[in-house]
PDB file of N, CA and C in Angstrom:
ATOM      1  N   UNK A   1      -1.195 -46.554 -40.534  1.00  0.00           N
ATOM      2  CA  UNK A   1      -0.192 -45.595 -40.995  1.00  0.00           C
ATOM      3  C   UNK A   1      -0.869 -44.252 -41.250  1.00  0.00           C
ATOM      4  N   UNK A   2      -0.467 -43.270 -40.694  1.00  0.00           N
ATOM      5  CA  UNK A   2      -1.212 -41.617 -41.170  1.00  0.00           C
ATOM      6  C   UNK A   2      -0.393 -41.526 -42.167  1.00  0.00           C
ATOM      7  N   UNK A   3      -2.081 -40.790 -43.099  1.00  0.00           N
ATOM      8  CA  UNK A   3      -1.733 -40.224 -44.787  1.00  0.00           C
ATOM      9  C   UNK A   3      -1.100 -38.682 -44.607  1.00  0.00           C
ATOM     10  N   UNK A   4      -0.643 -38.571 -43.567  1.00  0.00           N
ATOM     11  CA  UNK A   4      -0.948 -36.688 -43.721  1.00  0.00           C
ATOM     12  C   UNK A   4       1.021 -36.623 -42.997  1.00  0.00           C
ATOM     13  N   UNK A   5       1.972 -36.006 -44.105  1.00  0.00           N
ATOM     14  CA  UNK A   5       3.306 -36.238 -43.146  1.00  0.00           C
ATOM     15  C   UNK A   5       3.050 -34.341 -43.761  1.00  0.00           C
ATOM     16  N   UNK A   6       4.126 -34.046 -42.269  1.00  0.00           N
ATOM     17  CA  UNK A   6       4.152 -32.745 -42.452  1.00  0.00           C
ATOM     18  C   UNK A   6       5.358 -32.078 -42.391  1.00  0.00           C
ATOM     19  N   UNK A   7       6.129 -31.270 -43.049  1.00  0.00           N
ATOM     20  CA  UNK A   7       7.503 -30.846 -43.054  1.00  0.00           C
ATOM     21  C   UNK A   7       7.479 -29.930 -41.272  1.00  0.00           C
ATOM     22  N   UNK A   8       8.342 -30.323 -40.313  1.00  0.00           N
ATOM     23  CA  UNK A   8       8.465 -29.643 -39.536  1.00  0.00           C
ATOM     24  C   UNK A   8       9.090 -28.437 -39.814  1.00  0.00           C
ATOM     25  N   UNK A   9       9.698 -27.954 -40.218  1.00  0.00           N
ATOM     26  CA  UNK A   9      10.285 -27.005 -40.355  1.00  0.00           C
ATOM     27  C   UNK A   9       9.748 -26.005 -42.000  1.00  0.00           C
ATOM     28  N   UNK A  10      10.008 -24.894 -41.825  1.00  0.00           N
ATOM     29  CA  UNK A  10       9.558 -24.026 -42.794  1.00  0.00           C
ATOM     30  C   UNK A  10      10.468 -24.283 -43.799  1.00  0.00           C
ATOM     31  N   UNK A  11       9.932 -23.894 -45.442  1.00  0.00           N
ATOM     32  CA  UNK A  11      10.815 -23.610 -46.378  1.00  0.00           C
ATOM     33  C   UNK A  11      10.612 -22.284 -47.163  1.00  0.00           C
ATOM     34  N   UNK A  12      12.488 -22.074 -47.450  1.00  0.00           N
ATOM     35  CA  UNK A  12      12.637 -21.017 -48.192  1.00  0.00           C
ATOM     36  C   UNK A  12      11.858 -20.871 -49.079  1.00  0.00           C
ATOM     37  N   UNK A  13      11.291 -20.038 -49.789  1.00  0.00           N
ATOM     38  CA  UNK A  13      11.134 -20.043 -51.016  1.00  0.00           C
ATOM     39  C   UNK A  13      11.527 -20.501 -52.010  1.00  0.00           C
ATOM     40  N   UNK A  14      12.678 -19.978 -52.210  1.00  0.00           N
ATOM     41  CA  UNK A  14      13.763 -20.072 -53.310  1.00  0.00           C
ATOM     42  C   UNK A  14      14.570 -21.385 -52.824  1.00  0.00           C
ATOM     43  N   UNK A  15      14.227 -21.963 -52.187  1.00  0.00           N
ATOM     44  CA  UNK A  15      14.466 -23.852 -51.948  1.00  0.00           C
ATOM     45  C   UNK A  15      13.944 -24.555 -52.654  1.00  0.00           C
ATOM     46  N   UNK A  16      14.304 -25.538 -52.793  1.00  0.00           N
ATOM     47  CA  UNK A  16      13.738 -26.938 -53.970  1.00  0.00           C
ATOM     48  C   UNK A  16      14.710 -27.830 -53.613  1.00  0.00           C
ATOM     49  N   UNK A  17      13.623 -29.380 -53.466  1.00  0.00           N
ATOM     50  CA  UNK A  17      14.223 -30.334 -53.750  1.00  0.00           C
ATOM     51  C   UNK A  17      13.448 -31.713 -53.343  1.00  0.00           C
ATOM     52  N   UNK A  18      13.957 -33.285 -53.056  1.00  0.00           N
ATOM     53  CA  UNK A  18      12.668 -34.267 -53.343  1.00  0.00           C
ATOM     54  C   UNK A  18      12.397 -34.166 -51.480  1.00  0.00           C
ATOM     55  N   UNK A  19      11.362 -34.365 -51.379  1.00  0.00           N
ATOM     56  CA  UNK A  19      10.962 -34.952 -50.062  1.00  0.00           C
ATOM     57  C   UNK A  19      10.594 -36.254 -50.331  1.00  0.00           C
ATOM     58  N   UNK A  20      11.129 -37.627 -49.390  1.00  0.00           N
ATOM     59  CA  UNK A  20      10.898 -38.866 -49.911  1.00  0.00           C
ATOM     60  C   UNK A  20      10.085 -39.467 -48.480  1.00  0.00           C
ATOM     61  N   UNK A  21       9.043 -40.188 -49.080  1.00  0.00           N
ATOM     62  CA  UNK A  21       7.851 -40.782 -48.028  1.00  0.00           C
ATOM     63  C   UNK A  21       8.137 -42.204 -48.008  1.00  0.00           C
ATOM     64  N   UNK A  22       8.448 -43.127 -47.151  1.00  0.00           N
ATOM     65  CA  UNK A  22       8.638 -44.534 -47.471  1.00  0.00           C
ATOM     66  C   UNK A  22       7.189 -44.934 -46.755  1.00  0.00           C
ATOM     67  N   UNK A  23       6.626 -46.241 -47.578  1.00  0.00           N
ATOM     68  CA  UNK A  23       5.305 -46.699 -47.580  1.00  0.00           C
ATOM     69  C   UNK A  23       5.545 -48.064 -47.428  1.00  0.00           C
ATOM     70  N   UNK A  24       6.821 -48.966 -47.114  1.00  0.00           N
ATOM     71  CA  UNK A  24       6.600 -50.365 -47.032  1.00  0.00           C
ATOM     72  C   UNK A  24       6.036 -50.923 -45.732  1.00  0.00           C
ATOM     73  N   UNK A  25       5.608 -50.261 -44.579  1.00  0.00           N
ATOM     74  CA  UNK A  25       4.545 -50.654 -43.887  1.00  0.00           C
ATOM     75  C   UNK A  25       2.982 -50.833 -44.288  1.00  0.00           C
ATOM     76  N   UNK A  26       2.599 -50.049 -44.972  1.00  0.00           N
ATOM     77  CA  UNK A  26       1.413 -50.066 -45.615  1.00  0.00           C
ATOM     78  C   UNK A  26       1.224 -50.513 -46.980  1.00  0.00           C
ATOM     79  N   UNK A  27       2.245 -50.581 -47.382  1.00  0.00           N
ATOM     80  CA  UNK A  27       2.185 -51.658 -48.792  1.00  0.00           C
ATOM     81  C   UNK A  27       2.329 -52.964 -48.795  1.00  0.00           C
ATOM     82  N   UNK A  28       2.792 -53.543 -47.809  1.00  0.00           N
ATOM     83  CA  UNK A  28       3.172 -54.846 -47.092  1.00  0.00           C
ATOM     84  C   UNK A  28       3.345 -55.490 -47.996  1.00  0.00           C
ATOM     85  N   UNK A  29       2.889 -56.982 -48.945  1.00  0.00           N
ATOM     86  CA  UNK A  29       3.811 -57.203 -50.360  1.00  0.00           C
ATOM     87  C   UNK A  29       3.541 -56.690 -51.644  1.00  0.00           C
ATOM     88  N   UNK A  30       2.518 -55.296 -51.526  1.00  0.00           N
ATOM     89  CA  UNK A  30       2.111 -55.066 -52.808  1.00  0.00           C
ATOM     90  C   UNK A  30       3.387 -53.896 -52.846  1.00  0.00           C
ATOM     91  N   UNK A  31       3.319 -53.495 -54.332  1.00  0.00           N
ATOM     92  CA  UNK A  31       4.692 -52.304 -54.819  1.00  0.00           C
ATOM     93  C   UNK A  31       3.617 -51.085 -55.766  1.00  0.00           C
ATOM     94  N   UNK A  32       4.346 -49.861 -55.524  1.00  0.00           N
ATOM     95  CA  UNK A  32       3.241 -48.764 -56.185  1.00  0.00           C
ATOM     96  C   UNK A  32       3.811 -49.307 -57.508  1.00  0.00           C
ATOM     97  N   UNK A  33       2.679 -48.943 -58.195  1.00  0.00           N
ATOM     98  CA  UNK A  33       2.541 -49.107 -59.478  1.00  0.00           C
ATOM     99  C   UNK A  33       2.389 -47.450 -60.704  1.00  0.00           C
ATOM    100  N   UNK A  34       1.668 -46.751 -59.889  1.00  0.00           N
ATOM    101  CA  UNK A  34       1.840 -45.251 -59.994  1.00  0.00           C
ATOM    102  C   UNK A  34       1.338 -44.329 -59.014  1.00  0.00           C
ATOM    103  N   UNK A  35       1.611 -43.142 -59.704  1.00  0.00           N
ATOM    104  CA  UNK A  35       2.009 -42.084 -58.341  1.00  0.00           C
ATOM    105  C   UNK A  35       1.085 -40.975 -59.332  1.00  0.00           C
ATOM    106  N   UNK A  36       0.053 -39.988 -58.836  1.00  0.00           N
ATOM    107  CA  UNK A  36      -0.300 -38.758 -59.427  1.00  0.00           C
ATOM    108  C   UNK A  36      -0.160 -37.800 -58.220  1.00  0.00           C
ATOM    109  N   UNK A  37       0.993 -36.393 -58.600  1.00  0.00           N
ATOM    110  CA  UNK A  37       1.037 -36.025 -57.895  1.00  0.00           C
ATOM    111  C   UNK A  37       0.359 -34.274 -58.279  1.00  0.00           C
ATOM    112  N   UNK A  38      -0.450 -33.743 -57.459  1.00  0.00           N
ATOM    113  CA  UNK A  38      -0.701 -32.138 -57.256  1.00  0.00           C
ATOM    114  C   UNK A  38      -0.820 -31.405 -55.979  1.00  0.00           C
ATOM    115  N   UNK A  39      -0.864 -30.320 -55.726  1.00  0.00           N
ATOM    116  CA  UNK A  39      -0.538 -29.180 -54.938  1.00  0.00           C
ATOM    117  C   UNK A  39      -1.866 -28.301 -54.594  1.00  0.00           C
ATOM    118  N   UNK A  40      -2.359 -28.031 -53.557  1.00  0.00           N
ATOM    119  CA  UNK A  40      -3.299 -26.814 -53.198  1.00  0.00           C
ATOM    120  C   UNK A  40      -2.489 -25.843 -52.368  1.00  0.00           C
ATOM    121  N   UNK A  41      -3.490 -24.633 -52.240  1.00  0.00           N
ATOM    122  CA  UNK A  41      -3.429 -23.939 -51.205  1.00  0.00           C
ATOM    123  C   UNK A  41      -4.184 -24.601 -49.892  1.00  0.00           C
ATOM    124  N   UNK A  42      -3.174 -24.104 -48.766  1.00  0.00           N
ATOM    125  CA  UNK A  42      -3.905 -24.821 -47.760  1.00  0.00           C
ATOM    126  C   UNK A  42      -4.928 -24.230 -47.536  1.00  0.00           C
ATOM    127  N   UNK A  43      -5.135 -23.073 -47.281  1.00  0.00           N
ATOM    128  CA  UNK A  43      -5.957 -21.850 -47.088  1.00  0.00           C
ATOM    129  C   UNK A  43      -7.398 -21.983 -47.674  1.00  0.00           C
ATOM    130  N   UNK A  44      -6.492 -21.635 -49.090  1.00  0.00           N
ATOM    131  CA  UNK A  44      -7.507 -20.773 -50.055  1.00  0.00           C
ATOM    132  C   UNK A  44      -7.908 -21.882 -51.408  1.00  0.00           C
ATOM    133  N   UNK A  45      -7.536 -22.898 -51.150  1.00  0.00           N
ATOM    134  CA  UNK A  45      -8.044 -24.670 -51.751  1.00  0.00           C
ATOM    135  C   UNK A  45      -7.887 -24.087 -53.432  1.00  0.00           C
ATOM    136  N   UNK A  46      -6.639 -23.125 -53.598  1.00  0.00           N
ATOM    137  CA  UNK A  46      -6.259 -22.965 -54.851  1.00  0.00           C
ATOM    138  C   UNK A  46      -4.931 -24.070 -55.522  1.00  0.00           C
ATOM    139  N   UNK A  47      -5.484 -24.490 -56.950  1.00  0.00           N
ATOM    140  CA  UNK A  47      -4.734 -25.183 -57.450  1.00  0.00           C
ATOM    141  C   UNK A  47      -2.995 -24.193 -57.605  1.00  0.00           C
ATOM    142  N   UNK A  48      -1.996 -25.206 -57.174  1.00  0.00           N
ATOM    143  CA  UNK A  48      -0.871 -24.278 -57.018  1.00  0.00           C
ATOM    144  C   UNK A  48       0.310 -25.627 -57.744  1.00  0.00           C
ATOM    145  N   UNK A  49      -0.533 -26.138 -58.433  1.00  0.00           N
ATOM    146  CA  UNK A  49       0.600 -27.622 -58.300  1.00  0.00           C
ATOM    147  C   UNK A  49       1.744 -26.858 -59.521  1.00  0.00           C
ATOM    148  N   UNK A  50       1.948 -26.403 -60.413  1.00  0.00           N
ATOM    149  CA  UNK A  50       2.221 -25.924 -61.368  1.00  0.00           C
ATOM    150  C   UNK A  50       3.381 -24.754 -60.334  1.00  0.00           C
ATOM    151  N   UNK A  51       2.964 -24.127 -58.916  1.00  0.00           N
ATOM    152  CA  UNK A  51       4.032 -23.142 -58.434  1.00  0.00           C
ATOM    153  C   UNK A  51       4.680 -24.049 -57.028  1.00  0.00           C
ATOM    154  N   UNK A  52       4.511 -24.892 -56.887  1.00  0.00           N
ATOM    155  CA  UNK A  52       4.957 -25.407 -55.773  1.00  0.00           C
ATOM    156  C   UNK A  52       5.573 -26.961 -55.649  1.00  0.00           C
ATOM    157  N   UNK A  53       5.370 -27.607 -56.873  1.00  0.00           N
ATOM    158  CA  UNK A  53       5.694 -28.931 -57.438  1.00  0.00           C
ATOM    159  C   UNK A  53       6.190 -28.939 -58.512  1.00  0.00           C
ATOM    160  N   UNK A  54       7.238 -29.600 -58.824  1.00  0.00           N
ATOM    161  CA  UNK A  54       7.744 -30.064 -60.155  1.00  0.00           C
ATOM    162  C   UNK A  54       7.205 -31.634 -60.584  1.00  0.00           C
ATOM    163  N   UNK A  55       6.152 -31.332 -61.426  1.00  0.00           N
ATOM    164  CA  UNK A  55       5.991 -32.474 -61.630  1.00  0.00           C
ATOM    165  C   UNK A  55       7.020 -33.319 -62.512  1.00  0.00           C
ATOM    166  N   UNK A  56       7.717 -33.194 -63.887  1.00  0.00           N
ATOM    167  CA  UNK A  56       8.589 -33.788 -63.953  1.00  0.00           C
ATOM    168  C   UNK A  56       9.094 -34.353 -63.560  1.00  0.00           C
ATOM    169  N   UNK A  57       9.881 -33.767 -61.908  1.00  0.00           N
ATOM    170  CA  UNK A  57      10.294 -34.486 -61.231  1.00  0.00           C
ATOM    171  C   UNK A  57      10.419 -35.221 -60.102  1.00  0.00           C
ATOM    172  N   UNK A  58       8.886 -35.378 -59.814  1.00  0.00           N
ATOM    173  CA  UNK A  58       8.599 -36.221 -59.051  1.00  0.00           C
ATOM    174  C   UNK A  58       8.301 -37.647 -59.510  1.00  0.00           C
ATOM    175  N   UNK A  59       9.035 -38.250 -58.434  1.00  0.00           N
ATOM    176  CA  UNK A  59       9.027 -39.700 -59.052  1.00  0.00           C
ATOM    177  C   UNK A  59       8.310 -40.885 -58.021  1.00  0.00           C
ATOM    178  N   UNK A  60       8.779 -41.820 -58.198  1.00  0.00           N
ATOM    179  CA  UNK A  60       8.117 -43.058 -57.189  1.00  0.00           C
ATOM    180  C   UNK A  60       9.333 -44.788 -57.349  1.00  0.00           C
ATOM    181  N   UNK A  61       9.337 -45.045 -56.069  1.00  0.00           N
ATOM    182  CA  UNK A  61      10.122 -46.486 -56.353  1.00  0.00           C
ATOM    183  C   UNK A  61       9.186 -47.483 -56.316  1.00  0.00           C
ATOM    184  N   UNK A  62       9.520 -48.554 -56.251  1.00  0.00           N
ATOM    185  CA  UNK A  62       8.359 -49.972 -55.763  1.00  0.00           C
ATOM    186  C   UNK A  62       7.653 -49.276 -54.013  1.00  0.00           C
ATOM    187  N   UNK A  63       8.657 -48.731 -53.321  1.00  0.00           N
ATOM    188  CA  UNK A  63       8.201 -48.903 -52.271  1.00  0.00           C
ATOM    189  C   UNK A  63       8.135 -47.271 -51.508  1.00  0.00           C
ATOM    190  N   UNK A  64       8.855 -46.230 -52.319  1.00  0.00           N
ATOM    191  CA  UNK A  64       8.796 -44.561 -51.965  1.00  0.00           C
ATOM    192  C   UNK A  64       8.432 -43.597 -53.140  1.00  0.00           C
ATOM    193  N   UNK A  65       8.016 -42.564 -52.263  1.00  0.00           N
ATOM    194  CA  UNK A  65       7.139 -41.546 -52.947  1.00  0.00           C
ATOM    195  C   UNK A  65       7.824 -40.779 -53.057  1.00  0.00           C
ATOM    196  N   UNK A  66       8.594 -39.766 -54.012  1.00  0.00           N
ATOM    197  CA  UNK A  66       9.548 -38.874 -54.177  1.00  0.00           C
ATOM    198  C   UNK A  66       8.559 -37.778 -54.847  1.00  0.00           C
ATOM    199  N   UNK A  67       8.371 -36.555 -53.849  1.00  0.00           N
ATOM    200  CA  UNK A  67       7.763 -35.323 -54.460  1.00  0.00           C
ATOM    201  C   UNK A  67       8.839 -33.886 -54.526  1.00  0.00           C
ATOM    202  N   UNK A  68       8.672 -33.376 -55.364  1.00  0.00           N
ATOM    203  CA  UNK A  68       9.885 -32.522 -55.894  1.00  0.00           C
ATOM    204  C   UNK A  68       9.471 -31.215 -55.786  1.00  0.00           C
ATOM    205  N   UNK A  69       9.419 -30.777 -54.144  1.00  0.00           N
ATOM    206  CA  UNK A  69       8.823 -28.884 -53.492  1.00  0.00           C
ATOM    207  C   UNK A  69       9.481 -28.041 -54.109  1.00  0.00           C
ATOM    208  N   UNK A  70       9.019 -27.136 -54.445  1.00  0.00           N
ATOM    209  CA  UNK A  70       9.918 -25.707 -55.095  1.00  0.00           C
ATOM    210  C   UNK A  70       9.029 -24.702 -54.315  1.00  0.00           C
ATOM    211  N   UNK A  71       9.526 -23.574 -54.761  1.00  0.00           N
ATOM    212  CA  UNK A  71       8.701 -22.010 -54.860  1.00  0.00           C
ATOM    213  C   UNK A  71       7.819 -21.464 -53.385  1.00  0.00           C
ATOM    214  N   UNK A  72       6.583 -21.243 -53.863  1.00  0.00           N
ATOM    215  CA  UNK A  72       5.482 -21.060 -52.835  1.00  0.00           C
ATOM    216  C   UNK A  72       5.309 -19.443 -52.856  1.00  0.00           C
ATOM    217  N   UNK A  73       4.722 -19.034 -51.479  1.00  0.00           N
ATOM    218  CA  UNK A  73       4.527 -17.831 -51.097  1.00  0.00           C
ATOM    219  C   UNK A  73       4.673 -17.269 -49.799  1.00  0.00           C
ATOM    220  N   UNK A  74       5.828 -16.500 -48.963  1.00  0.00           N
ATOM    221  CA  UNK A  74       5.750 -16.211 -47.877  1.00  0.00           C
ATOM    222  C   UNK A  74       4.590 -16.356 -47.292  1.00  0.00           C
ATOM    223  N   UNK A  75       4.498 -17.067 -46.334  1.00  0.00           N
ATOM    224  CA  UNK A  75       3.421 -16.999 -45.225  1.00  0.00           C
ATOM    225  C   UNK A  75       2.378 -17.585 -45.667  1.00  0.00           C
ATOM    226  N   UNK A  76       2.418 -18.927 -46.715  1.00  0.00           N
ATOM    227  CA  UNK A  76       1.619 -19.556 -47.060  1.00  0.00           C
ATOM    228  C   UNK A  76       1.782 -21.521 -47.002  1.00  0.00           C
ATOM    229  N   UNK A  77       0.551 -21.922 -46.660  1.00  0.00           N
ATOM    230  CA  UNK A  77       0.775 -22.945 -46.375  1.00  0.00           C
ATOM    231  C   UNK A  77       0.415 -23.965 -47.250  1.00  0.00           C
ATOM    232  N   UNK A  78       0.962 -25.197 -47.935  1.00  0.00           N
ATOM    233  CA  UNK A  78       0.116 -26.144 -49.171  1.00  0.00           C
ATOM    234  C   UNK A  78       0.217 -27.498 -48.795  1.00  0.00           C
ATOM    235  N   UNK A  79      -0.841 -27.762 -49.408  1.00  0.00           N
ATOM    236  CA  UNK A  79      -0.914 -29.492 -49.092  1.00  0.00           C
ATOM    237  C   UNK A  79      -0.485 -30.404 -50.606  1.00  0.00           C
ATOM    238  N   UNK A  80       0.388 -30.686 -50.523  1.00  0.00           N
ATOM    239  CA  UNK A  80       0.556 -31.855 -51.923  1.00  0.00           C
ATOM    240  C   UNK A  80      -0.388 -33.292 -51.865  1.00  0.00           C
ATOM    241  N   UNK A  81      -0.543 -33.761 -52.518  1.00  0.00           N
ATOM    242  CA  UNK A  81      -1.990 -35.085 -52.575  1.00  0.00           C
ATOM    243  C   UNK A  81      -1.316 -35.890 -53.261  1.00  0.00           C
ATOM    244  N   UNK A  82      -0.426 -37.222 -53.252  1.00  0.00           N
ATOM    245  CA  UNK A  82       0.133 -38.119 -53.937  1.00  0.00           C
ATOM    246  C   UNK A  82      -1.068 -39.170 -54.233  1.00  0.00           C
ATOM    247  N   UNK A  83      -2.075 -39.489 -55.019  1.00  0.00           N
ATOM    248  CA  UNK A  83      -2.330 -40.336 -55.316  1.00  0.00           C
ATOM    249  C   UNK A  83      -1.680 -41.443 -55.507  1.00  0.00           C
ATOM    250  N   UNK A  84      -1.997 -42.807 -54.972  1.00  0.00           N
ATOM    251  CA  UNK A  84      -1.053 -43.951 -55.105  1.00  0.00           C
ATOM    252  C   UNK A  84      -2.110 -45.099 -56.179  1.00  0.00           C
ATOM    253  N   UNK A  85      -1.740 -45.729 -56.768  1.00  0.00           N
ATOM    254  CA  UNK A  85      -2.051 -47.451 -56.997  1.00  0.00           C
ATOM    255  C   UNK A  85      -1.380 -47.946 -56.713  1.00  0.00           C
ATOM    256  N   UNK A  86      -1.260 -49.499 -56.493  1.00  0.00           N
ATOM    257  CA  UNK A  86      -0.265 -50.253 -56.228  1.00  0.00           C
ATOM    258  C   UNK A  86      -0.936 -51.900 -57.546  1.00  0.00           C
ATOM    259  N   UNK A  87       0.510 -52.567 -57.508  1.00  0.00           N
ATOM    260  CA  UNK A  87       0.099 -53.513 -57.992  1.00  0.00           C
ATOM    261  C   UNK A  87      -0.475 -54.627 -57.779  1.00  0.00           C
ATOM    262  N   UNK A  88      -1.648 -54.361 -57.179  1.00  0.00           N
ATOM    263  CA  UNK A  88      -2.203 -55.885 -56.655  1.00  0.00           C
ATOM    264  C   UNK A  88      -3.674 -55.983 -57.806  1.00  0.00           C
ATOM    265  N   UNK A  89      -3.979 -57.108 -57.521  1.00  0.00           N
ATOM    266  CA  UNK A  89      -5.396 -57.282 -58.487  1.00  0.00           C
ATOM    267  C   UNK A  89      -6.685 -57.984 -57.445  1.00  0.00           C
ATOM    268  N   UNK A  90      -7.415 -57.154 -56.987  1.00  0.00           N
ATOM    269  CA  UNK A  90      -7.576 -55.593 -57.671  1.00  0.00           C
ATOM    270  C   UNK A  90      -6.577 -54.588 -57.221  1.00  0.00           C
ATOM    271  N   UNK A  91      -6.135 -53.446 -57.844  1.00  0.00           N
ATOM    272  CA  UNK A  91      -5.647 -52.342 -57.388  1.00  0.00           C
ATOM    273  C   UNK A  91      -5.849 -51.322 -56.321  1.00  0.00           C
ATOM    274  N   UNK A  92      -5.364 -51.241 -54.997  1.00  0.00           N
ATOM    275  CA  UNK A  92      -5.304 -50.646 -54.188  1.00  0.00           C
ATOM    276  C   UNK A  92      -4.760 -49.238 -54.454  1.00  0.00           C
ATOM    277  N   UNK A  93      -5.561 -48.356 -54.141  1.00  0.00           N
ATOM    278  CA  UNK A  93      -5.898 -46.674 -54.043  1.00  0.00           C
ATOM    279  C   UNK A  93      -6.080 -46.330 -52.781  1.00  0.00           C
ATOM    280  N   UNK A  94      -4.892 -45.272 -52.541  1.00  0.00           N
ATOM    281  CA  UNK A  94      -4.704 -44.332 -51.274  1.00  0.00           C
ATOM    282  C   UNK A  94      -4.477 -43.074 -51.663  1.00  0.00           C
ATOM    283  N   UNK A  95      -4.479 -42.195 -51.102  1.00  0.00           N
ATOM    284  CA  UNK A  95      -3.990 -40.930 -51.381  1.00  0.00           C
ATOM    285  C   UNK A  95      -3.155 -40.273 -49.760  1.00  0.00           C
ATOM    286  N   UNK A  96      -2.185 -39.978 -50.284  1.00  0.00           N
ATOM    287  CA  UNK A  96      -1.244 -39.671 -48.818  1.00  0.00           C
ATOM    288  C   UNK A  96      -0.955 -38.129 -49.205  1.00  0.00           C
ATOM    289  N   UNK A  97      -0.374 -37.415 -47.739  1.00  0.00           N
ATOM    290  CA  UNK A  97      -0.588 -35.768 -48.411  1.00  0.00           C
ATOM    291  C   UNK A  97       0.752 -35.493 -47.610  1.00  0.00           C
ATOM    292  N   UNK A  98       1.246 -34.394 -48.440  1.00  0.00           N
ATOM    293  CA  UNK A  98       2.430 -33.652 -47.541  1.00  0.00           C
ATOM    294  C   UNK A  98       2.390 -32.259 -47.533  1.00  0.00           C
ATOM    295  N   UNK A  99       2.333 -31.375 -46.134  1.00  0.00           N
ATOM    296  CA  UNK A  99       1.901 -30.574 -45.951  1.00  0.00           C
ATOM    297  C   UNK A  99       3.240 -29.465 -45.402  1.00  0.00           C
ATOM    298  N   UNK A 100       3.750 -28.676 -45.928  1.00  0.00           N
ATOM    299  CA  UNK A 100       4.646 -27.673 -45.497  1.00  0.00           C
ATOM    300  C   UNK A 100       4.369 -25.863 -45.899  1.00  0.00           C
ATOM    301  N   UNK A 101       4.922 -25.223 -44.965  1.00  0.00           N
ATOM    302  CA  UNK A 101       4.725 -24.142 -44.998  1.00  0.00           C
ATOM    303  C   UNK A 101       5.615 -23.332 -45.574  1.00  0.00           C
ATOM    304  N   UNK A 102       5.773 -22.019 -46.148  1.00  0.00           N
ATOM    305  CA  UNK A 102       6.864 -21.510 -46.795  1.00  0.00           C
ATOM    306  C   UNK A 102       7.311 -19.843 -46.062  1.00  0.00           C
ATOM    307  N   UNK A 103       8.576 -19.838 -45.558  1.00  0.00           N
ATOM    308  CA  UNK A 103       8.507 -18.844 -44.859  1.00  0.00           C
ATOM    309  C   UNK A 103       9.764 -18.259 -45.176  1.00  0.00           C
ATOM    310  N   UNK A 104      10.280 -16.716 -45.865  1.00  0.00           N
ATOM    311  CA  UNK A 104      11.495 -16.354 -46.133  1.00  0.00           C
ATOM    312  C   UNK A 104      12.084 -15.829 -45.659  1.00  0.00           C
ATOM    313  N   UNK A 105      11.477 -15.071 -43.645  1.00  0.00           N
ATOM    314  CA  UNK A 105      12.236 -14.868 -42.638  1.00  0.00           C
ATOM    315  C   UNK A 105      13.366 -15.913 -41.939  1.00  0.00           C
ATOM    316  N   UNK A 106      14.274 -15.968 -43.090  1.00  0.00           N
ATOM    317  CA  UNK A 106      15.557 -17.049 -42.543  1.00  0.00           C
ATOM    318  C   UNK A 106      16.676 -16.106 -42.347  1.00  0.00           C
ATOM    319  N   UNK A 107      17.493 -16.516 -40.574  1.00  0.00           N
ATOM    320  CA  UNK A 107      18.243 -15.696 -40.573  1.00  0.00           C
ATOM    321  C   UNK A 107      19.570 -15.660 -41.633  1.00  0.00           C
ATOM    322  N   UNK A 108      20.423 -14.864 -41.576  1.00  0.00           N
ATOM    323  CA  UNK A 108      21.734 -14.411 -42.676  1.00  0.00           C
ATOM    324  C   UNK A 108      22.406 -15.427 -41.734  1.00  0.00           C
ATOM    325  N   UNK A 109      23.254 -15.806 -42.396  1.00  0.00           N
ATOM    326  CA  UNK A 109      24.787 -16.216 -42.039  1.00  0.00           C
ATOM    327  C   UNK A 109      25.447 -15.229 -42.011  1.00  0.00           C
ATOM    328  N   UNK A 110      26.299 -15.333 -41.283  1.00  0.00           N
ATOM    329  CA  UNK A 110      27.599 -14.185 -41.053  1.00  0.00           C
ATOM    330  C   UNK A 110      28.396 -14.290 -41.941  1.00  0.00           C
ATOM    331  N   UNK A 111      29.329 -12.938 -42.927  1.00  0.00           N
ATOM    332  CA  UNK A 111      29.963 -13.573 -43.913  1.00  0.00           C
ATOM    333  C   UNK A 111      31.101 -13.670 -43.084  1.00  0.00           C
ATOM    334  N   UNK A 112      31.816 -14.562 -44.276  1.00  0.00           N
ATOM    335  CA  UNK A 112      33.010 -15.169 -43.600  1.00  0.00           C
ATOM    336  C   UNK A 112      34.468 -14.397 -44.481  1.00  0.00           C
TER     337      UNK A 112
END
């Protein structure tokens, strides 16, 4: 399974909301147990988790990763890092990443 999913498409800035990763191929009968989630610059390997993640509200099921994108910076690109455990004994550790770009050249709608 690749750790690295990437938003095809650009986001607004001023967009927010969860991007959800399903992992029951690679969890096969184990279930996450927890989730740590933070944010870089792709670039410039600056901590951004605080402008580009809500941590609050990112969450996790037995079997999906729910990360909660906001904000960013025109013409900038970030990698989020979900640390995983799962519940097996011993505890299995992955780290999976989601990578999108933020771009605020979106065309207008026509008003109506």
């Amino acid at each position: 399974m690749d750790r690295l999913f990437t938003l095809t498409d650009p986001k607004p800035s001023y967009a927010e909301g969860f991007v959800n990763i399903g992992l029951t191929t690679w969890l096969g009968s184990e279930e996450i147990s927890s989730v740590v989630f933070t944010a870089i610059n792709f670039n410039s390997k600056q901590n951004e988790t605080a402008n580009v993640i809500d941590t609050s509200k990112c969450t996790y099921t037995e079997t999906i990763i729910q990360s909660f994108i906001k904000g960013g910076v025109h013409g900038e690109t970030y990698l989020v890092t979900m640390k995983v455990v799962t519940d097996a004994t011993p505890a299995t550790k992955e780290e999976f990443y989601l990578k999108f770009t933020v771009n605020d050249n979106i065309p207008k709608l026509p008003n109506y």
